[in-house]
N, C-alpha and C. Protein backbone atom coordinates (compact mmCIF):
# COMPACT_ATOMS: atom_id res chain seq x y z
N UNK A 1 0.84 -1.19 0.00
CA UNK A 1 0.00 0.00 0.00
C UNK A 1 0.88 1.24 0.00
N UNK A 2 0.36 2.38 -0.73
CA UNK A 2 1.01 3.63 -0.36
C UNK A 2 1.50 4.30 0.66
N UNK A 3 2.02 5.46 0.98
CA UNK A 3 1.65 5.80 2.48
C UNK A 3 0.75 6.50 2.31
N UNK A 4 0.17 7.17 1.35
CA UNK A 4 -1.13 7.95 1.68
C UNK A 4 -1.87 7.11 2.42
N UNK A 5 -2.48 5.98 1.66
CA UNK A 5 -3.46 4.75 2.34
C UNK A 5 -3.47 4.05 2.92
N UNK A 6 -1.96 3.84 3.65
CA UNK A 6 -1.76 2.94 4.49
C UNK A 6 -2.37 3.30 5.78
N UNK A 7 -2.67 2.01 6.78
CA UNK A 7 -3.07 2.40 8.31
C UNK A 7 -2.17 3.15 9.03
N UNK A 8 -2.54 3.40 10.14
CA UNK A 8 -1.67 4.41 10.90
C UNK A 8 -1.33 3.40 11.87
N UNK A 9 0.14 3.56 12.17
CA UNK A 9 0.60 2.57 13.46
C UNK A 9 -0.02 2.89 14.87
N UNK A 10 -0.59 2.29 15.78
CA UNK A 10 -0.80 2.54 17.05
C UNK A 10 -0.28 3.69 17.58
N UNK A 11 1.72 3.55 17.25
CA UNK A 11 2.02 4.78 17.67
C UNK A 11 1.90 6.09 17.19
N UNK A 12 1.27 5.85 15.98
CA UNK A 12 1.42 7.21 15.64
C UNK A 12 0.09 7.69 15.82
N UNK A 13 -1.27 6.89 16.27
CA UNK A 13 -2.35 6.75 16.98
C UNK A 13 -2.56 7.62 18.29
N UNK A 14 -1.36 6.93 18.90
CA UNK A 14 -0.64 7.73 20.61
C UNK A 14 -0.45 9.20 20.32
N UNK A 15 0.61 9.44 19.34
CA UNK A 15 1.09 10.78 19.23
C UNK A 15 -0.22 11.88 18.60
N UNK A 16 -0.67 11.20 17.49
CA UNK A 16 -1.52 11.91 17.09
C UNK A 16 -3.11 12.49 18.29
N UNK A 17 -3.53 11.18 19.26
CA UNK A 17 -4.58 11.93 20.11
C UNK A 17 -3.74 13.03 20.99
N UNK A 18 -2.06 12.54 21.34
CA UNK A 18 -1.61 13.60 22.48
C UNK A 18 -1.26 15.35 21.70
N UNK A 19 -1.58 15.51 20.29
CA UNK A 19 -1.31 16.59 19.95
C UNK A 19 0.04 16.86 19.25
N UNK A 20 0.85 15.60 18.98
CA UNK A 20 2.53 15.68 19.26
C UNK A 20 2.68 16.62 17.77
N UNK A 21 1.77 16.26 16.59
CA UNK A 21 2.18 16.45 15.19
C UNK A 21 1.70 17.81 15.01
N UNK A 22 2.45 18.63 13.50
CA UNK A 22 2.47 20.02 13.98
C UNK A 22 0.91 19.88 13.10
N UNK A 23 -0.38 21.09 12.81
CA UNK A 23 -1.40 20.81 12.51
C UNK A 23 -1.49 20.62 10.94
N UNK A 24 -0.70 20.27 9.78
CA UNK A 24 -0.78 20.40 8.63
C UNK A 24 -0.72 18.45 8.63
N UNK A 25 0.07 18.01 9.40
CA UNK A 25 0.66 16.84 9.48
C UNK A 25 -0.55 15.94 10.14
N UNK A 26 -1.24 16.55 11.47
CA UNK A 26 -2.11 16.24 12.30
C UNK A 26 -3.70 15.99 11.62
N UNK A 27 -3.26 17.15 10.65
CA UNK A 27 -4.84 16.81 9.33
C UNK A 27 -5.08 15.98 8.60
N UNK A 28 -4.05 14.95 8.19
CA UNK A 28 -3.60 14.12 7.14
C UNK A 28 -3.80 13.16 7.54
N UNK A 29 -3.22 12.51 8.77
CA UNK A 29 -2.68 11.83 9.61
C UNK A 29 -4.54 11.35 10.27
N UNK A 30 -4.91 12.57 10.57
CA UNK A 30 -6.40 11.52 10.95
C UNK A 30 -7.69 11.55 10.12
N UNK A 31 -7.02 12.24 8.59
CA UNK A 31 -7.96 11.50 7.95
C UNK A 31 -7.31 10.29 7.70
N UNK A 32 -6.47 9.80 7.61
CA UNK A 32 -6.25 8.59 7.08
C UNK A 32 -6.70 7.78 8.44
N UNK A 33 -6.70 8.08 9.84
CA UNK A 33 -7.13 7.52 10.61
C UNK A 33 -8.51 7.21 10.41
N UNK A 34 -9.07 7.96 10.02
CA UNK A 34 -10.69 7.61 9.62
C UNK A 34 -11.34 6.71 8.71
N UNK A 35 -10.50 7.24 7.57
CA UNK A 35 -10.88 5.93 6.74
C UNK A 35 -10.52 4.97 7.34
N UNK A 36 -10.08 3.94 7.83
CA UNK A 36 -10.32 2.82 8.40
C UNK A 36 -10.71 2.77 10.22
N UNK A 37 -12.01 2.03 10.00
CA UNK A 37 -13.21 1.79 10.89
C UNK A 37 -12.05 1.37 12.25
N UNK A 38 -11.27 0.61 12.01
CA UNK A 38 -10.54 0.00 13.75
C UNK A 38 -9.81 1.67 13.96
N UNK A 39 -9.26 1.80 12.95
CA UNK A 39 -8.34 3.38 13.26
C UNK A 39 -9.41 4.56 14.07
N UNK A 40 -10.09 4.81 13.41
CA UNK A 40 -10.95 5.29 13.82
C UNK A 40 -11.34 5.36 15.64
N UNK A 41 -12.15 4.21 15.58
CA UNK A 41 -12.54 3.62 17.03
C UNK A 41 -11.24 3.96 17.56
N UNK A 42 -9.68 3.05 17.57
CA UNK A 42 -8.71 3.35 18.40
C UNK A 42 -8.52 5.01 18.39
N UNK A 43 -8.49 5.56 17.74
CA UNK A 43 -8.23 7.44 17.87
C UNK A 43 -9.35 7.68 19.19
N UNK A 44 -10.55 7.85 18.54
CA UNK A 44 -11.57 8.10 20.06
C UNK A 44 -11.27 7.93 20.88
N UNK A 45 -11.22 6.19 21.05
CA UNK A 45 -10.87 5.91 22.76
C UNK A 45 -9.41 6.31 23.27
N UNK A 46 -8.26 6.92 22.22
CA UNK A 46 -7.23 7.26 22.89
C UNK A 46 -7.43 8.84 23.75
N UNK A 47 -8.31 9.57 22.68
CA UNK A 47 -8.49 10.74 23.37
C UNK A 47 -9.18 10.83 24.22
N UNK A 48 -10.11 9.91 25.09
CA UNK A 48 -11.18 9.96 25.63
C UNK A 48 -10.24 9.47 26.81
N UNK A 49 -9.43 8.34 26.77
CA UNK A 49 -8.29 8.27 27.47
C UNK A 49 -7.15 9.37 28.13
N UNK A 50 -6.78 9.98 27.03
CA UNK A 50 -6.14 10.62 27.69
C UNK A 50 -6.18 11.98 27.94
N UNK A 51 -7.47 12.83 27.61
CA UNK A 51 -8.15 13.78 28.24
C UNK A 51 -8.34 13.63 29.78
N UNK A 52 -8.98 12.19 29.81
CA UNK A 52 -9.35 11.92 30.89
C UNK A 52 -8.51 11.92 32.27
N UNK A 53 -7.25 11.62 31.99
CA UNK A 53 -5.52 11.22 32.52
C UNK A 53 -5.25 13.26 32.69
N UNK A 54 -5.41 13.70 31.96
CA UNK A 54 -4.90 15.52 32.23
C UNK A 54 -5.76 15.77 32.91
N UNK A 55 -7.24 15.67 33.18
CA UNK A 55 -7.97 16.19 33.61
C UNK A 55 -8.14 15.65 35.00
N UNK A 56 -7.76 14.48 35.43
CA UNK A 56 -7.81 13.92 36.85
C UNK A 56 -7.55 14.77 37.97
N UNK A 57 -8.21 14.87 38.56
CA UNK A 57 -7.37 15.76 39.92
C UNK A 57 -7.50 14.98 41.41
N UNK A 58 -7.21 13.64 41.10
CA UNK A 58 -7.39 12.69 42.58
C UNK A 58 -6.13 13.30 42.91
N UNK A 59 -6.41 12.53 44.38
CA UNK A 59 -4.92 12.71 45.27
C UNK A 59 -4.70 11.60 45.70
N UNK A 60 -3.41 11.05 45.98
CA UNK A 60 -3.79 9.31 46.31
C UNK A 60 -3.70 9.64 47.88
N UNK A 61 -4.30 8.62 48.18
CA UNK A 61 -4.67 8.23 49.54
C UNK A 61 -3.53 8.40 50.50
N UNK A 62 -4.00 8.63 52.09
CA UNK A 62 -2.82 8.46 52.86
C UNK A 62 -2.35 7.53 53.38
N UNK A 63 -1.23 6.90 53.34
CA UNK A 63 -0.57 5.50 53.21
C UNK A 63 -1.65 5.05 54.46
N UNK A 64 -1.88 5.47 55.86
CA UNK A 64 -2.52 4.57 56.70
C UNK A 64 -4.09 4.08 55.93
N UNK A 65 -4.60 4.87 55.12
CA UNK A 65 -5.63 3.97 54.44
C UNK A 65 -5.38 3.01 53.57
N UNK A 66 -4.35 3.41 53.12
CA UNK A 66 -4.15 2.08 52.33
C UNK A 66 -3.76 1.04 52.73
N UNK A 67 -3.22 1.16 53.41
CA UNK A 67 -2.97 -0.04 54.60
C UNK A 67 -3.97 -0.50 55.34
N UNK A 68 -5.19 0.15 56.18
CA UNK A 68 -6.36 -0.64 56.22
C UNK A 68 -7.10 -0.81 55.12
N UNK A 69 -7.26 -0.92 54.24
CA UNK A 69 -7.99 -1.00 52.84
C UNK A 69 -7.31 -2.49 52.74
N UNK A 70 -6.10 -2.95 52.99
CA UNK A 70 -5.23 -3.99 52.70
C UNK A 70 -5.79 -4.78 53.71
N UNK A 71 -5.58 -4.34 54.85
CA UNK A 71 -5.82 -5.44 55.83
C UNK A 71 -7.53 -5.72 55.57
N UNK A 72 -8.41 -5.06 55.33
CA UNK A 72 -9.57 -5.73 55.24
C UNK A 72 -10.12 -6.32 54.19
N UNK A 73 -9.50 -5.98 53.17
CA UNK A 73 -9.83 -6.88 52.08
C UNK A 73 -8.79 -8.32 51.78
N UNK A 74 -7.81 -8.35 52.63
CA UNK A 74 -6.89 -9.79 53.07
C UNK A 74 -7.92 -10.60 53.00
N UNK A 75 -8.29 -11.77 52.18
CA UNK A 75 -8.64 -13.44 52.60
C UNK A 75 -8.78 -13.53 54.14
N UNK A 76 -9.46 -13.65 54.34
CA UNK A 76 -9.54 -14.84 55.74
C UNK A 76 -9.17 -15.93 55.56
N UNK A 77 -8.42 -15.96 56.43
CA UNK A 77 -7.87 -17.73 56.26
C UNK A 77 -8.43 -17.96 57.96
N UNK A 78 -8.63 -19.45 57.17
CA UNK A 78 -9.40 -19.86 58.59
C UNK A 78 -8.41 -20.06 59.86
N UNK A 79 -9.07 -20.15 60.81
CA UNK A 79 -8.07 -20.20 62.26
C UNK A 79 -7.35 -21.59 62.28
N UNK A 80 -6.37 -21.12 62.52
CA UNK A 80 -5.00 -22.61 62.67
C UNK A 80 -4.81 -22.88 63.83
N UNK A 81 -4.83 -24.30 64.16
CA UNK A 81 -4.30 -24.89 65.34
C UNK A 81 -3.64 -24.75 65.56
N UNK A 82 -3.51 -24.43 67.28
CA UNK A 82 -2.27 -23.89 67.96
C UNK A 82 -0.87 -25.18 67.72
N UNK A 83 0.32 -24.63 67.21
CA UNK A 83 1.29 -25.29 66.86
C UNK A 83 2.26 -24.72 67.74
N UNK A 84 3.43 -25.89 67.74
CA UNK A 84 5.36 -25.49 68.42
C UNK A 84 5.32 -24.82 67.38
N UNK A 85 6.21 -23.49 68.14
CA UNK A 85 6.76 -22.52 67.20
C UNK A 85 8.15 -22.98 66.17
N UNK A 86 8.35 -22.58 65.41
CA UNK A 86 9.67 -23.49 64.43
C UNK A 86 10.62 -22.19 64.58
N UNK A 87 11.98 -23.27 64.74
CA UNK A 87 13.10 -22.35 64.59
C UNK A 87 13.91 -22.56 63.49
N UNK A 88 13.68 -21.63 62.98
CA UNK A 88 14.98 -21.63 61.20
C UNK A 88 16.05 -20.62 61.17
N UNK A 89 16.79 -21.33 60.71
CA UNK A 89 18.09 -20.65 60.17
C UNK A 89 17.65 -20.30 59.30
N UNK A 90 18.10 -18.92 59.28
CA UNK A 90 17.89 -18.42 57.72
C UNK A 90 18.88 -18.65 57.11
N UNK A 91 18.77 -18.63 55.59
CA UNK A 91 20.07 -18.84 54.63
C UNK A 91 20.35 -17.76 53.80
N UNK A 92 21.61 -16.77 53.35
CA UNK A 92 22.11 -15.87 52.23
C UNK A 92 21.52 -16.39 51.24
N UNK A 93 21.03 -15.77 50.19
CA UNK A 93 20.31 -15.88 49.17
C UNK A 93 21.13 -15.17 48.03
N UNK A 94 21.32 -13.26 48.42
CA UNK A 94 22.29 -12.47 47.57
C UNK A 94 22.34 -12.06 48.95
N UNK A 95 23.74 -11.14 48.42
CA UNK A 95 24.58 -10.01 48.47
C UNK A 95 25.14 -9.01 48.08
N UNK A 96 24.57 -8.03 47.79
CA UNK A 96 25.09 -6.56 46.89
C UNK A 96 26.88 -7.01 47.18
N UNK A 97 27.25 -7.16 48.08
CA UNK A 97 28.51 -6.74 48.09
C UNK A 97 29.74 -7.74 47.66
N UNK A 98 28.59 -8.66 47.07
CA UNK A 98 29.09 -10.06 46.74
C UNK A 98 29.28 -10.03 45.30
N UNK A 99 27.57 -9.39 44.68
CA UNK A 99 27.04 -9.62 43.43
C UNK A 99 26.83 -8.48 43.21
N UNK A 100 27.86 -7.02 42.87
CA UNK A 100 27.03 -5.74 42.44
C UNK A 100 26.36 -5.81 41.15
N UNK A 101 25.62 -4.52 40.85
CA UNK A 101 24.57 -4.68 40.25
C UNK A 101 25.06 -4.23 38.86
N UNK A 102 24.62 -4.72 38.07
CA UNK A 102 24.92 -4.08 36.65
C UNK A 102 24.74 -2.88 36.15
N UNK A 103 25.88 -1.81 35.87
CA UNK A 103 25.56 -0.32 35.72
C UNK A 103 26.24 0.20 36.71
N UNK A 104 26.49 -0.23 37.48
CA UNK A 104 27.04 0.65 39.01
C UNK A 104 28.44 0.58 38.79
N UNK A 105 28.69 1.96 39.04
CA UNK A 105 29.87 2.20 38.27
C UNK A 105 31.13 1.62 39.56
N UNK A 106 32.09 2.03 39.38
CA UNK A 106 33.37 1.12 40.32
C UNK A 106 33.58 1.59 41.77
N UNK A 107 33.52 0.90 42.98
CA UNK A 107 33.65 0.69 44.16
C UNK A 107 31.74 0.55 44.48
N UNK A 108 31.62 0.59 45.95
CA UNK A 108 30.40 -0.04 46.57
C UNK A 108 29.41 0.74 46.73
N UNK A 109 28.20 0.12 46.48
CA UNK A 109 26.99 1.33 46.65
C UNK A 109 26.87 1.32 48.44
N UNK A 110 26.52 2.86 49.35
CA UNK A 110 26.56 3.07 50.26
C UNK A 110 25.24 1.92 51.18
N UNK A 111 24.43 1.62 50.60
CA UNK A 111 23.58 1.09 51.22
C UNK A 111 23.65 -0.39 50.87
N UNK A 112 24.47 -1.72 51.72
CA UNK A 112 23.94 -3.20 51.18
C UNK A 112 22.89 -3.64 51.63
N UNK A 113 22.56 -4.58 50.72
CA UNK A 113 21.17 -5.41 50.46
C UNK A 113 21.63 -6.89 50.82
N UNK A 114 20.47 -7.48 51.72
CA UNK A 114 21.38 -8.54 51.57
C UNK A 114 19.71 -9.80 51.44
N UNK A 115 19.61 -10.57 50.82
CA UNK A 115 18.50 -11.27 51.02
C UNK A 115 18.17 -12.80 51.99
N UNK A 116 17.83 -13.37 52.40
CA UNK A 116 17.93 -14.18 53.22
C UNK A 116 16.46 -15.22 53.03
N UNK A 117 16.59 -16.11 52.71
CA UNK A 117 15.31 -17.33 52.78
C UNK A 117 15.48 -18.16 54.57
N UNK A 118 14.08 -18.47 54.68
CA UNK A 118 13.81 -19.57 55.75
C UNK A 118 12.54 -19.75 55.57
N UNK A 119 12.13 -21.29 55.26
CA UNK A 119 11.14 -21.68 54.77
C UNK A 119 10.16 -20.89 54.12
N UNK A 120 8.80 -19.92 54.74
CA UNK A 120 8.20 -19.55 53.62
C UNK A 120 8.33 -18.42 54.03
N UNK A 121 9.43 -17.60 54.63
CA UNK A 121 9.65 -16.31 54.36
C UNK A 121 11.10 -15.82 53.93
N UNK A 122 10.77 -14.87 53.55
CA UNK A 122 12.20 -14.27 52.92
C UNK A 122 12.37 -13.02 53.33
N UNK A 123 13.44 -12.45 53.91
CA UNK A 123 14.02 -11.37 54.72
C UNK A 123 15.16 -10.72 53.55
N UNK A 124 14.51 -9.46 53.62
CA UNK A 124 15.35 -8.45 52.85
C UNK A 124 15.97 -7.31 53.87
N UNK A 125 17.30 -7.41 54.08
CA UNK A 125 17.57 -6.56 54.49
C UNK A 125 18.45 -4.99 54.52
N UNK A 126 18.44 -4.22 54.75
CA UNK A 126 19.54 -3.21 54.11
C UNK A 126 20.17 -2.42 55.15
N UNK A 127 21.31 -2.55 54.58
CA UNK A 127 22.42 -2.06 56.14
C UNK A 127 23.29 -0.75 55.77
N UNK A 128 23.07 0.36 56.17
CA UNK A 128 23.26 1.70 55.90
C UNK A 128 23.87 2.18 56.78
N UNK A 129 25.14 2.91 56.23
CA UNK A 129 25.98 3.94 56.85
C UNK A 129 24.90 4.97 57.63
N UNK A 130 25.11 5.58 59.05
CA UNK A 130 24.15 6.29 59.47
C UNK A 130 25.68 7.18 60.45
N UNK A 131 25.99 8.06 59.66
CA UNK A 131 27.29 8.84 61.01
C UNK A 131 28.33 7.74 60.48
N UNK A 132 29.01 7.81 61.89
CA UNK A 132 29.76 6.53 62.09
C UNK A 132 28.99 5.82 62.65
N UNK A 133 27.72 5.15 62.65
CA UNK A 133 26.99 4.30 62.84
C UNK A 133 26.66 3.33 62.03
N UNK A 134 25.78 2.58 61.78
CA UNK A 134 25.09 1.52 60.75
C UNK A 134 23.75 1.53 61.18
N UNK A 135 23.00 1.56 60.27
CA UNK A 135 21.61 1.44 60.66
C UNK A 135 21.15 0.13 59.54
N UNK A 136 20.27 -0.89 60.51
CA UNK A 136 19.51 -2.15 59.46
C UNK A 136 17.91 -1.72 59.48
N UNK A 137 17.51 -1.89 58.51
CA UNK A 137 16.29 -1.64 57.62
C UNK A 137 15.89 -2.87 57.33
N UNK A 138 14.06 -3.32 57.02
CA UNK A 138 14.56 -4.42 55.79
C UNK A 138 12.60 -5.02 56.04
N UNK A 139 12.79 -5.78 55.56
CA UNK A 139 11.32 -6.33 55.68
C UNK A 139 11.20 -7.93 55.60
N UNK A 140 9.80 -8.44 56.33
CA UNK A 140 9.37 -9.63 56.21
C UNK A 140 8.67 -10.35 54.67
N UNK A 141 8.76 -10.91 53.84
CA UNK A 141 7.74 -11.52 53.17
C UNK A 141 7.37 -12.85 53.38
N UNK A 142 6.47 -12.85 53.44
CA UNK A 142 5.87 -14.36 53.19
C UNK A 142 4.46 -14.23 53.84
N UNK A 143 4.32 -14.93 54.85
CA UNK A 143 2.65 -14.56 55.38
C UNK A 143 2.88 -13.50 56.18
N UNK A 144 2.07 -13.17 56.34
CA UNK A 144 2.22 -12.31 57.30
C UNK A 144 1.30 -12.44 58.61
N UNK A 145 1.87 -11.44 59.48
CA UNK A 145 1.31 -11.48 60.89
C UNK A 145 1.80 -10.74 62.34
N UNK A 146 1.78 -10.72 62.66
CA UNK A 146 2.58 -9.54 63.54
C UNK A 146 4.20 -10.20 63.57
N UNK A 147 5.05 -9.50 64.68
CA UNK A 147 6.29 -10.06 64.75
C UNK A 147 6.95 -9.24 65.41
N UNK A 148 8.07 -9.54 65.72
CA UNK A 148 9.16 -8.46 66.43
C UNK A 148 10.03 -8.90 65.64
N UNK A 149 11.73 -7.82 65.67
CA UNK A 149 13.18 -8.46 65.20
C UNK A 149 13.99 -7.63 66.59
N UNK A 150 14.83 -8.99 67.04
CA UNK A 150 15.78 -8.38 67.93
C UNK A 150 16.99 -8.35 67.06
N UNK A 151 17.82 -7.75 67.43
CA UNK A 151 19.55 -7.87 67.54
C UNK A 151 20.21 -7.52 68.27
N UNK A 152 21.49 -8.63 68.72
CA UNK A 152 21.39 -9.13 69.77
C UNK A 152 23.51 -9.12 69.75
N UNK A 153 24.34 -8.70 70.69
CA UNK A 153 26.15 -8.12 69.72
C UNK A 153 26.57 -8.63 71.99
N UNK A 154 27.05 -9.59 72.19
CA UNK A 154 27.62 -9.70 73.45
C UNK A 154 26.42 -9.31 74.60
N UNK A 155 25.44 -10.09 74.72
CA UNK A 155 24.75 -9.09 75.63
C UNK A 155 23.73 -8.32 75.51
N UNK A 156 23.93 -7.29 74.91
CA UNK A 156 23.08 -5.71 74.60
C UNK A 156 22.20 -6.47 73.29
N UNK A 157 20.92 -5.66 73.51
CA UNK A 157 20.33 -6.26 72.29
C UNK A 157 19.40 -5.18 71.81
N UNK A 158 18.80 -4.60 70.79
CA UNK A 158 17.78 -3.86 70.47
C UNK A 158 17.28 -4.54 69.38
N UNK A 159 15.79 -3.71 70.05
CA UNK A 159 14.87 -4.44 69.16
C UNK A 159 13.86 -3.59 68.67
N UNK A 160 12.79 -3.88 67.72
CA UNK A 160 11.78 -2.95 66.88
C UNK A 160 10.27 -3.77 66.34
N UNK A 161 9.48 -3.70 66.51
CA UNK A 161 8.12 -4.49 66.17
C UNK A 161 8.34 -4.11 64.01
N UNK A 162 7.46 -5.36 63.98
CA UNK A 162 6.85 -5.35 62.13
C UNK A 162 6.10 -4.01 62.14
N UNK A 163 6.03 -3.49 61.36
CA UNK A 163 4.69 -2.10 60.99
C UNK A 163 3.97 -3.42 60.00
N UNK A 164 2.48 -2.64 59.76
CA UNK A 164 1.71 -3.35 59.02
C UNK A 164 2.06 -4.11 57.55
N UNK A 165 2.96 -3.48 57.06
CA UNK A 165 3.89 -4.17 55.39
C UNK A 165 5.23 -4.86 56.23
N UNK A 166 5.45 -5.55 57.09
CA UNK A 166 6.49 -6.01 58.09
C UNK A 166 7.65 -5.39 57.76
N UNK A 167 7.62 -4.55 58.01
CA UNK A 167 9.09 -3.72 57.88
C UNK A 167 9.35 -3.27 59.29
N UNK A 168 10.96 -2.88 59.02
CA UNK A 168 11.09 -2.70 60.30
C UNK A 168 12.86 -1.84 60.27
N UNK A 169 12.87 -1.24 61.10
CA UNK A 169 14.00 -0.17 61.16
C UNK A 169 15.20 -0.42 62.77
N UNK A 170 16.02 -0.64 62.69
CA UNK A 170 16.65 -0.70 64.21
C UNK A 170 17.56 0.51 64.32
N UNK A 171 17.57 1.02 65.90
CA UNK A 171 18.37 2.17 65.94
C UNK A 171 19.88 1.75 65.41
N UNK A 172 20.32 3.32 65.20
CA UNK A 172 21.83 2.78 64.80
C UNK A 172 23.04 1.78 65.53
N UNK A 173 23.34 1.08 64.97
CA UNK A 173 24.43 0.78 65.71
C UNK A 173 26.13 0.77 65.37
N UNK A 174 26.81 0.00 66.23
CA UNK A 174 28.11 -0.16 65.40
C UNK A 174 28.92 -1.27 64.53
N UNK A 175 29.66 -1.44 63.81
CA UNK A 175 30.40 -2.58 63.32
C UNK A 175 30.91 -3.31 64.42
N UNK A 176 30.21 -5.01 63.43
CA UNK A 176 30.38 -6.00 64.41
C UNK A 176 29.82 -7.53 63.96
N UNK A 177 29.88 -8.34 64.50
CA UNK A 177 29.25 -9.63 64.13
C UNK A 177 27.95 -9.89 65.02
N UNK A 178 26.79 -9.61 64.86
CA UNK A 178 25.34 -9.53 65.85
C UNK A 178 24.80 -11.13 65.19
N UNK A 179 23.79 -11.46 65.72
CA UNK A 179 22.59 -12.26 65.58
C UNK A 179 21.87 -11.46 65.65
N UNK A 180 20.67 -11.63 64.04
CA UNK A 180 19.44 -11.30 64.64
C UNK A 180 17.95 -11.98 64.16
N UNK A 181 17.07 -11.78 65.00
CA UNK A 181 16.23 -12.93 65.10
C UNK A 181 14.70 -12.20 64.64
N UNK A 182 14.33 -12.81 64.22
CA UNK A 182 12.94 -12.57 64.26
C UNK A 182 11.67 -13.32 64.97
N UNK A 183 11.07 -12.82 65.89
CA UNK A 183 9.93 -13.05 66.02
C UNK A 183 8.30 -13.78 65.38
N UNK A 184 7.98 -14.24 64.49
CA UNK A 184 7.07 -14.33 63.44
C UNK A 184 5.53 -14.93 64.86
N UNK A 185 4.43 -15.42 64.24
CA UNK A 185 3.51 -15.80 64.63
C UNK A 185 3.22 -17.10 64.94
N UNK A 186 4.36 -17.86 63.38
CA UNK A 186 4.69 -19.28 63.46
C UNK A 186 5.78 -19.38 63.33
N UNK A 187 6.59 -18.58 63.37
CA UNK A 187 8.16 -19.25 63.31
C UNK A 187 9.06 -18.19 64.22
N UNK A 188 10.47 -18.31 64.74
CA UNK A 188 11.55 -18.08 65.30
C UNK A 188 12.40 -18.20 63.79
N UNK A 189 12.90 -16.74 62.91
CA UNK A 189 14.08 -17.15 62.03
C UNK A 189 15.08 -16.38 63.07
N UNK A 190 16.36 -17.30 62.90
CA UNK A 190 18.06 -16.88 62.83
C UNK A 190 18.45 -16.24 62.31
N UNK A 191 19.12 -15.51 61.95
CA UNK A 191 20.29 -15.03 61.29
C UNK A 191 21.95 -14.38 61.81
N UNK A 192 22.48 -15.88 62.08
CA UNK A 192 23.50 -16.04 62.92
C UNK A 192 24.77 -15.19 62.32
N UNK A 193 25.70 -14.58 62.68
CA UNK A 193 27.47 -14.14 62.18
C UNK A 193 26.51 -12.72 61.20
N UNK A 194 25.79 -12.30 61.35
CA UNK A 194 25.18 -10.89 60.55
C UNK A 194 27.18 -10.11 60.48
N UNK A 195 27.60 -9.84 59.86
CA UNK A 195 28.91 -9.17 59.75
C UNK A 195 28.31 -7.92 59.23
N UNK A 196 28.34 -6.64 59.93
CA UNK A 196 28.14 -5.34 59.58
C UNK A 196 29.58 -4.50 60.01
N UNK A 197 30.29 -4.35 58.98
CA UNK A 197 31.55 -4.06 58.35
C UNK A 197 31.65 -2.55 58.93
N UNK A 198 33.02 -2.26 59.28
CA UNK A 198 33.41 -0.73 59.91
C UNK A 198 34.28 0.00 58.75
């Protein structure tokens, strides 16, 4: 086919409802959109689309609603028999400082990541320069349910509860080899020799 008569590509579908083409180009361009019936239909619903997208004026929600919005529309799962709590070792999974990331240019990004499996949860954690301090960050996945995380260096130990997305923040501390543990609903995880580097 010509290009006079040819269809118009999707993208040029896109550009043409957003205004992109100058108006000599923009005239041409949707008559040929017209003559064909799918072209057509797709032009409408793009502008009807994306009028609609400029013209929005929501605001998104404040994170604590969305977070009960989450918790009440969660499944019910039915009530489980009271069980022994399980204790797991967790296991290294990655390590930023093991495995940097592709693109990152030469020496270490300031914040490591480190990931960790034990049975059906997985612990992400991130260990950040704070001062001459270190601060650990990081979150629960898997089921969820309330929880605590201690950490725990000769003795001294601090600790911090899950927030509702199980995350969780510990005050700063210093370089050292800690344990730290988590709390869960059904399980006790480990995470023995934690090495947070000075």
């Amino acid at each position: 086919m010509s290009g006079a008569s040819a269809r118009c590509t999707f993208e040029q579908l896109v550009a043409l409802a957003e205004g992109q083409y100058p108006p000599e180009e923009r005239a041409v361009l949707r008559a040929r959109a017209l003559a064909f019936p799918k072209d057509a239909v797709t032009l409408a619903w793009l502008e009807r689309v994306i009028t609609h997208i400029r013209d929005d004026q929501s605001l998104s929600a404040p994170p604590e609603v969305v977070a009960r919005a989450a918790r009440l529309l969660r499944p019910l799962a039915p009530p489980r028999a009271p069980s022994l709590r399980e204790r797991v070792s967790a296991a290294l999974r990655f390590d930023s400082r093991l495995q940097p990331a592709f693109g990152v240019r030469s020496g270490f990004a300031s914040t490591r990541q480190l990931l960790f499996n034990a049975g059906m949860h997985d612990i992400d954690l991130r260990i950040a320069p704070s001062g001459g301090s270190w601060t650990i960050s990081g979150q629960v996945l898997g089921p969820e349910g309330p929880g605590s995380v201690a950490l725990e260096l000769a003795g001294t130990r601090w600790e911090a509860k899950l927030n509702d997305l199980a995350e969780f923040e510990l005050p700063p501390i210093a370089a050292g080899t800690y344990t730290l543990s988590l709390e869960l609903e059904d399980a006790e995880i480990v995470i023995d020799r934690l090495h947070i580097e000075g």
